[in-house]
PDB file of N, CA and C in Angstrom:
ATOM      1  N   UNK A   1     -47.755 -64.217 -92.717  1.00  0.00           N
ATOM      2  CA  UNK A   1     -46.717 -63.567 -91.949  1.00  0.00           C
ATOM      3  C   UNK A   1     -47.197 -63.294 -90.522  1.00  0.00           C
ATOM      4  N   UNK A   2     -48.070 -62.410 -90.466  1.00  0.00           N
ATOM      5  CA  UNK A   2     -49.148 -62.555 -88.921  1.00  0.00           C
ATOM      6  C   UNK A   2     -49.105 -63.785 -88.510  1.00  0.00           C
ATOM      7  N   UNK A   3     -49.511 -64.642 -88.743  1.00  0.00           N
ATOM      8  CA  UNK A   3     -49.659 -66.040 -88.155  1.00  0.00           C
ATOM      9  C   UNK A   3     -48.745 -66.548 -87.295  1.00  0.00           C
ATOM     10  N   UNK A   4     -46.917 -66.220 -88.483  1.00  0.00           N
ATOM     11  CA  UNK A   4     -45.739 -67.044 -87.902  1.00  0.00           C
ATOM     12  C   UNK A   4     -45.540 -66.020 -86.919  1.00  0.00           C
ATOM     13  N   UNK A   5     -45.880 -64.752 -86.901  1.00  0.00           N
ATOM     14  CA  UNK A   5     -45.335 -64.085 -85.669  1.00  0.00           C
ATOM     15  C   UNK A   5     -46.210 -64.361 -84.359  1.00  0.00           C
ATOM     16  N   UNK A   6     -47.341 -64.759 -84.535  1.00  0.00           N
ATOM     17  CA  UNK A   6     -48.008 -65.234 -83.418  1.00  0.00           C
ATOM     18  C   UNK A   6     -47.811 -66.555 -82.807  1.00  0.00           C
ATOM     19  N   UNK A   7     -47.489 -67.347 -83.874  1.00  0.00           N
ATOM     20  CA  UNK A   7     -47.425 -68.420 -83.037  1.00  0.00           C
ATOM     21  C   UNK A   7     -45.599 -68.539 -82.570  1.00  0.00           C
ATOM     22  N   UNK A   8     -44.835 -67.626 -82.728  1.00  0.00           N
ATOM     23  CA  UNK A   8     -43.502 -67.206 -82.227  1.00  0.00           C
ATOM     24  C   UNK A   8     -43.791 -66.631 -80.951  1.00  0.00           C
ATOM     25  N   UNK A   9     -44.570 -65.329 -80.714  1.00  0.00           N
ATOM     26  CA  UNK A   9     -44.669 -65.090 -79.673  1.00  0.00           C
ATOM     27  C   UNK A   9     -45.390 -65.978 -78.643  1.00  0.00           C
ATOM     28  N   UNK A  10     -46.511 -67.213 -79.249  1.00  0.00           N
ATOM     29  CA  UNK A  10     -47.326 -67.362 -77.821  1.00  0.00           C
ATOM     30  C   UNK A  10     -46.416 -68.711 -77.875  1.00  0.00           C
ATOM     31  N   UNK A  11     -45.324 -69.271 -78.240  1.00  0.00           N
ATOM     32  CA  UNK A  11     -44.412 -70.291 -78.219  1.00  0.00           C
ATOM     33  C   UNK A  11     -43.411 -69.268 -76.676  1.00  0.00           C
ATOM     34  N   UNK A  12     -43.251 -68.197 -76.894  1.00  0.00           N
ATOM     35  CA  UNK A  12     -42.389 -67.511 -75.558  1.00  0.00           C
ATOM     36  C   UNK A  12     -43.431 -67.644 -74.963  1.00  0.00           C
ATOM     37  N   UNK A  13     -44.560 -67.135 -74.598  1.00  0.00           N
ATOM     38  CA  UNK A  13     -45.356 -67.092 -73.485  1.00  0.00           C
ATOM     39  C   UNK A  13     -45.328 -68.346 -72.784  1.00  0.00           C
ATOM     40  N   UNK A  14     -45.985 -69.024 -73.695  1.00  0.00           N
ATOM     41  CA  UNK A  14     -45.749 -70.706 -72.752  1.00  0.00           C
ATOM     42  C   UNK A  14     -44.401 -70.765 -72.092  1.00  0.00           C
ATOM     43  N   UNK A  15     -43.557 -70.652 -72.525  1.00  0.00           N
ATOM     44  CA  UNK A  15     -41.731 -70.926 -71.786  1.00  0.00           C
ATOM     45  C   UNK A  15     -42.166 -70.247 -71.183  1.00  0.00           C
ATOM     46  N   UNK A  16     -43.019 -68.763 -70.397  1.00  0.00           N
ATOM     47  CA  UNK A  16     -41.852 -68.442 -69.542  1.00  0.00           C
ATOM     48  C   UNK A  16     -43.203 -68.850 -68.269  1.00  0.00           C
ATOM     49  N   UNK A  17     -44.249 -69.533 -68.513  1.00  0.00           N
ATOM     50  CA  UNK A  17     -45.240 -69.981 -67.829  1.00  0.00           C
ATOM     51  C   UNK A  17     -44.530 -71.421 -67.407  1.00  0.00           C
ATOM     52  N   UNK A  18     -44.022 -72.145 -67.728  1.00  0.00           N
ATOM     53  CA  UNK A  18     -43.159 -73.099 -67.273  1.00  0.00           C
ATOM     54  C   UNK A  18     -42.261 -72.818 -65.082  1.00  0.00           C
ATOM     55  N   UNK A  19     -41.730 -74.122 -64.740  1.00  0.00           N
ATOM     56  CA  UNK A  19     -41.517 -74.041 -63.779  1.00  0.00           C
ATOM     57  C   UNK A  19     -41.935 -75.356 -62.887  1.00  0.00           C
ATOM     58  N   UNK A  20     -40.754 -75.696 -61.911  1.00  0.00           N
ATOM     59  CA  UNK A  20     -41.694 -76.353 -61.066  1.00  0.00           C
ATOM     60  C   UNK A  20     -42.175 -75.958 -59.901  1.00  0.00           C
ATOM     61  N   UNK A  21     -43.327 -76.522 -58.948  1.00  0.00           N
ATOM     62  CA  UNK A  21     -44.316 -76.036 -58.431  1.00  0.00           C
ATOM     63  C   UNK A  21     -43.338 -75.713 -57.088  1.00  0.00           C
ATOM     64  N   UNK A  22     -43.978 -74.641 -56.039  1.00  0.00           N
ATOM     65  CA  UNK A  22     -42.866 -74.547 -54.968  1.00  0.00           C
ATOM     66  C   UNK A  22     -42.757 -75.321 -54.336  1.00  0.00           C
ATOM     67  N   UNK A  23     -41.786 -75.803 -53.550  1.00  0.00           N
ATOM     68  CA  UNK A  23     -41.594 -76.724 -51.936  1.00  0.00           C
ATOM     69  C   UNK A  23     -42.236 -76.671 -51.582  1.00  0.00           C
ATOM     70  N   UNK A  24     -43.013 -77.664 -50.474  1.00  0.00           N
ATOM     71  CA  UNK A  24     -43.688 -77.637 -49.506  1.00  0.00           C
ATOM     72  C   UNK A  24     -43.351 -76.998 -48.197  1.00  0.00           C
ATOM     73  N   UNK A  25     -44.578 -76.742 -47.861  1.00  0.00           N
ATOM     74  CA  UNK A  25     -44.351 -75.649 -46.497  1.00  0.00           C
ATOM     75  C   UNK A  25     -43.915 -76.958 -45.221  1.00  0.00           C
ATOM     76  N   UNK A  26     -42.774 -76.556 -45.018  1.00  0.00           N
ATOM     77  CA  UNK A  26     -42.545 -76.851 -43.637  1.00  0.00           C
ATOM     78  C   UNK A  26     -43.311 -77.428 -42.064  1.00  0.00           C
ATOM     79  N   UNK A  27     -43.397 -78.422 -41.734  1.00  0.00           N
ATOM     80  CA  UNK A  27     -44.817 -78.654 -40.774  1.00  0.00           C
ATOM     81  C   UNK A  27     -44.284 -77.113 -39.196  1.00  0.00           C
ATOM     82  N   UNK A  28     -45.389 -77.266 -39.243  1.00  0.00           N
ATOM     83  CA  UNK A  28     -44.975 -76.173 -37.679  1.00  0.00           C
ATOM     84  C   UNK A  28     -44.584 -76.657 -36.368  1.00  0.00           C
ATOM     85  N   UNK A  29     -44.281 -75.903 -36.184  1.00  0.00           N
ATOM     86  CA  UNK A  29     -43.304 -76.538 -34.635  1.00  0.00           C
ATOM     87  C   UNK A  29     -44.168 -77.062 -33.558  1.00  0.00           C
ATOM     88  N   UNK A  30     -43.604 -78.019 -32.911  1.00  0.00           N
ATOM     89  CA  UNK A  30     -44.515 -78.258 -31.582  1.00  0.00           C
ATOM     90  C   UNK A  30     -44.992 -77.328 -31.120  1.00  0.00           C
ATOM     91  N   UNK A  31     -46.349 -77.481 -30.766  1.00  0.00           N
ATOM     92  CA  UNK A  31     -46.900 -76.979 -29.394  1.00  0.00           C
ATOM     93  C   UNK A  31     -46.271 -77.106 -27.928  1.00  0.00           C
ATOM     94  N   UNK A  32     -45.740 -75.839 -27.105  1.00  0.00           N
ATOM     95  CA  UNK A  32     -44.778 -76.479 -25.971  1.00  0.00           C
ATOM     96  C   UNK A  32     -45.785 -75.958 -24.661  1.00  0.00           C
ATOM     97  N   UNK A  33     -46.149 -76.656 -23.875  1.00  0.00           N
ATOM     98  CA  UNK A  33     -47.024 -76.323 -23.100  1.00  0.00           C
ATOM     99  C   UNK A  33     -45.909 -75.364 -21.826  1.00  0.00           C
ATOM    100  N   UNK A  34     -47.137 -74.186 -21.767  1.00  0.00           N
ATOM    101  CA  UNK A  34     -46.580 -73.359 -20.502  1.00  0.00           C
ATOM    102  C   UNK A  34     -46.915 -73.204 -19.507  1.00  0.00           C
ATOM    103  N   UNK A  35     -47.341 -74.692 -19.155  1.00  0.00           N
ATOM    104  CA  UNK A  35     -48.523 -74.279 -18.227  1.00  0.00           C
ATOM    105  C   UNK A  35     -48.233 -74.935 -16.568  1.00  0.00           C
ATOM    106  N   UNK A  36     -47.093 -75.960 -16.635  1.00  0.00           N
ATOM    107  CA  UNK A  36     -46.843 -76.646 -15.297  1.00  0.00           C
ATOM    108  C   UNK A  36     -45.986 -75.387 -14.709  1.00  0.00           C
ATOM    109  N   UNK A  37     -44.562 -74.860 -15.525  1.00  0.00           N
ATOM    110  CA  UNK A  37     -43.797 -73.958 -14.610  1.00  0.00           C
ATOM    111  C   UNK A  37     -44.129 -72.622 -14.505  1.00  0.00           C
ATOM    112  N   UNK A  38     -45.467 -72.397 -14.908  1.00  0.00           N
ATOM    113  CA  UNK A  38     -46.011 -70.630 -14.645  1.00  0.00           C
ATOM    114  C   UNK A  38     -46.457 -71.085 -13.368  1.00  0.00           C
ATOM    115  N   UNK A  39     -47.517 -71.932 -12.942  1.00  0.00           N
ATOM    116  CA  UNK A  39     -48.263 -72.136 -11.719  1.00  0.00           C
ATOM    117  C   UNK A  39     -47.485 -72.116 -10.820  1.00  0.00           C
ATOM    118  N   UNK A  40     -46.311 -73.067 -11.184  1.00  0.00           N
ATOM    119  CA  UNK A  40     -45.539 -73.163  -9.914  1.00  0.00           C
ATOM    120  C   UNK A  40     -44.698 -71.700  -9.098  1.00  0.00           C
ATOM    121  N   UNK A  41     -43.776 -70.611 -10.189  1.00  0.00           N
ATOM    122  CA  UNK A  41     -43.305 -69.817 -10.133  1.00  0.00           C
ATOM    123  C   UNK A  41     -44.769 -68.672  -9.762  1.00  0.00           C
ATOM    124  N   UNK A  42     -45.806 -68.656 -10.024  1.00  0.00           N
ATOM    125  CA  UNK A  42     -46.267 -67.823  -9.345  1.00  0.00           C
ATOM    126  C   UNK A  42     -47.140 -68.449  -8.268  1.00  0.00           C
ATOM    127  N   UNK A  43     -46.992 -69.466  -7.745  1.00  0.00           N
ATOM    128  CA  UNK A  43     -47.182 -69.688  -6.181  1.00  0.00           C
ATOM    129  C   UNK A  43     -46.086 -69.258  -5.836  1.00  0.00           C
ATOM    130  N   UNK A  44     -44.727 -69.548  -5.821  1.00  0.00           N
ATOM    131  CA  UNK A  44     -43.189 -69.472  -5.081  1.00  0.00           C
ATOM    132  C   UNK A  44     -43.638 -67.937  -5.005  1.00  0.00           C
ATOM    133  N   UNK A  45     -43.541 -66.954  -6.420  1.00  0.00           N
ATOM    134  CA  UNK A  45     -43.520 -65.580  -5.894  1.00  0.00           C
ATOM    135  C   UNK A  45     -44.797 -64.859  -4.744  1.00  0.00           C
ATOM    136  N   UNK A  46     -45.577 -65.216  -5.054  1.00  0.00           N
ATOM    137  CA  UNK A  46     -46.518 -65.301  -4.257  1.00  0.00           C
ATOM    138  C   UNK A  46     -46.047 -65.525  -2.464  1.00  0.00           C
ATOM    139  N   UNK A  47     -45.674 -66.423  -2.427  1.00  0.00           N
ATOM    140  CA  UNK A  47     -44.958 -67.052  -0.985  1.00  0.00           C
ATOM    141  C   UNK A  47     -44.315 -66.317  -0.230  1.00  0.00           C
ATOM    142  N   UNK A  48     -43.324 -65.308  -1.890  1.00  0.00           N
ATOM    143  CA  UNK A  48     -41.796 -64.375  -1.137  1.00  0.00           C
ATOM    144  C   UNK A  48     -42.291 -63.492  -0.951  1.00  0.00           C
ATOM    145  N   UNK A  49     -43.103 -63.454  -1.974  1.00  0.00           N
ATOM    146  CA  UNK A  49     -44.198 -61.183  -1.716  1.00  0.00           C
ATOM    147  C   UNK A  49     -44.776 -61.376  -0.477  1.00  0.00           C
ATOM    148  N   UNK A  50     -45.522 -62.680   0.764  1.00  0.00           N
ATOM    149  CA  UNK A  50     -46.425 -62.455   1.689  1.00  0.00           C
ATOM    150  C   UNK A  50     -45.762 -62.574   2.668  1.00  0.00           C
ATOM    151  N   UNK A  51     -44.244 -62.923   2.590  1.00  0.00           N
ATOM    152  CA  UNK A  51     -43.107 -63.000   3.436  1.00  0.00           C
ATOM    153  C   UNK A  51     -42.448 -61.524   3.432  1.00  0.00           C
ATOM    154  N   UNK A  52     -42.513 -60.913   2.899  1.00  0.00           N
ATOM    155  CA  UNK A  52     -42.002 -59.795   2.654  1.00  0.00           C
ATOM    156  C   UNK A  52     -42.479 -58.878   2.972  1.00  0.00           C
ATOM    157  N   UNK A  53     -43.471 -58.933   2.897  1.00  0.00           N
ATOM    158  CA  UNK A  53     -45.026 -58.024   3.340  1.00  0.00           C
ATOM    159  C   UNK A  53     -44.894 -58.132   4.702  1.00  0.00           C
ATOM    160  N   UNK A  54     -45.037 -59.196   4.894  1.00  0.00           N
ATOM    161  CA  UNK A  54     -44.975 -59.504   6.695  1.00  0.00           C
ATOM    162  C   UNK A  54     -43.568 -58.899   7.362  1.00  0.00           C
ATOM    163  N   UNK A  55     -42.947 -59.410   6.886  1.00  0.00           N
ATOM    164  CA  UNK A  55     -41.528 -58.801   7.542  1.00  0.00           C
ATOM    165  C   UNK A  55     -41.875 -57.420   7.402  1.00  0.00           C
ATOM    166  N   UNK A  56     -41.583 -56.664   6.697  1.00  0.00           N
ATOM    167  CA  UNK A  56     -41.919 -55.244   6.013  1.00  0.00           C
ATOM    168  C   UNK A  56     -42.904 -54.914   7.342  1.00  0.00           C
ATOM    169  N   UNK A  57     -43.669 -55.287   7.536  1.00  0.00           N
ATOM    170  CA  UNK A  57     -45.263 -54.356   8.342  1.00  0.00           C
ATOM    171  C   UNK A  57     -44.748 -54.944  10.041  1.00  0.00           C
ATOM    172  N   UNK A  58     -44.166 -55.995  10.054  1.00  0.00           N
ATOM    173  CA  UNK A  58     -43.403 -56.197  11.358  1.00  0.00           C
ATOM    174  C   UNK A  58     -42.326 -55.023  12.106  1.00  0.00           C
ATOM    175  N   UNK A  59     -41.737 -55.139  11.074  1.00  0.00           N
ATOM    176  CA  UNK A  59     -40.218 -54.061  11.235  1.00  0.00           C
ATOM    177  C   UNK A  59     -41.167 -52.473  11.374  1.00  0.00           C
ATOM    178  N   UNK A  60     -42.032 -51.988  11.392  1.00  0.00           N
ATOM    179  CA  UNK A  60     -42.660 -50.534  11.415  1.00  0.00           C
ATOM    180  C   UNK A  60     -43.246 -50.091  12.851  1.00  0.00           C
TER     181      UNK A  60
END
């Protein structure tokens, strides 16, 4: 009697160990380089701040 109840219960265990394995992970996104339009935008600001400065210390 022990026996059939064991091998009843480890007959559920296996089912609920069942499944298939997950999806694969997704590849990751490009790398997007930030590096041409920072340089440029901080020369330009650069340009307006020493223009500004100047005007600014002119006008005093």
């Amino acid at each position: 009697m022990l026996a059939s109840i064991l091998f009843v219960l480890i007959s559920f265990v296996c089912a609920a160990q069942g499944g298939d394995p997950p999806p694969p992970m997704p590849p990751p996104p490009p790398g997007l380089p930030i590096d041409g339009f920072t340089t440029i935008a901080l020369i330009l600001g650069s340009i307006i701040g020493i223009k500004k400065a100047l005007k600014n210390t002119s006008e005093e």
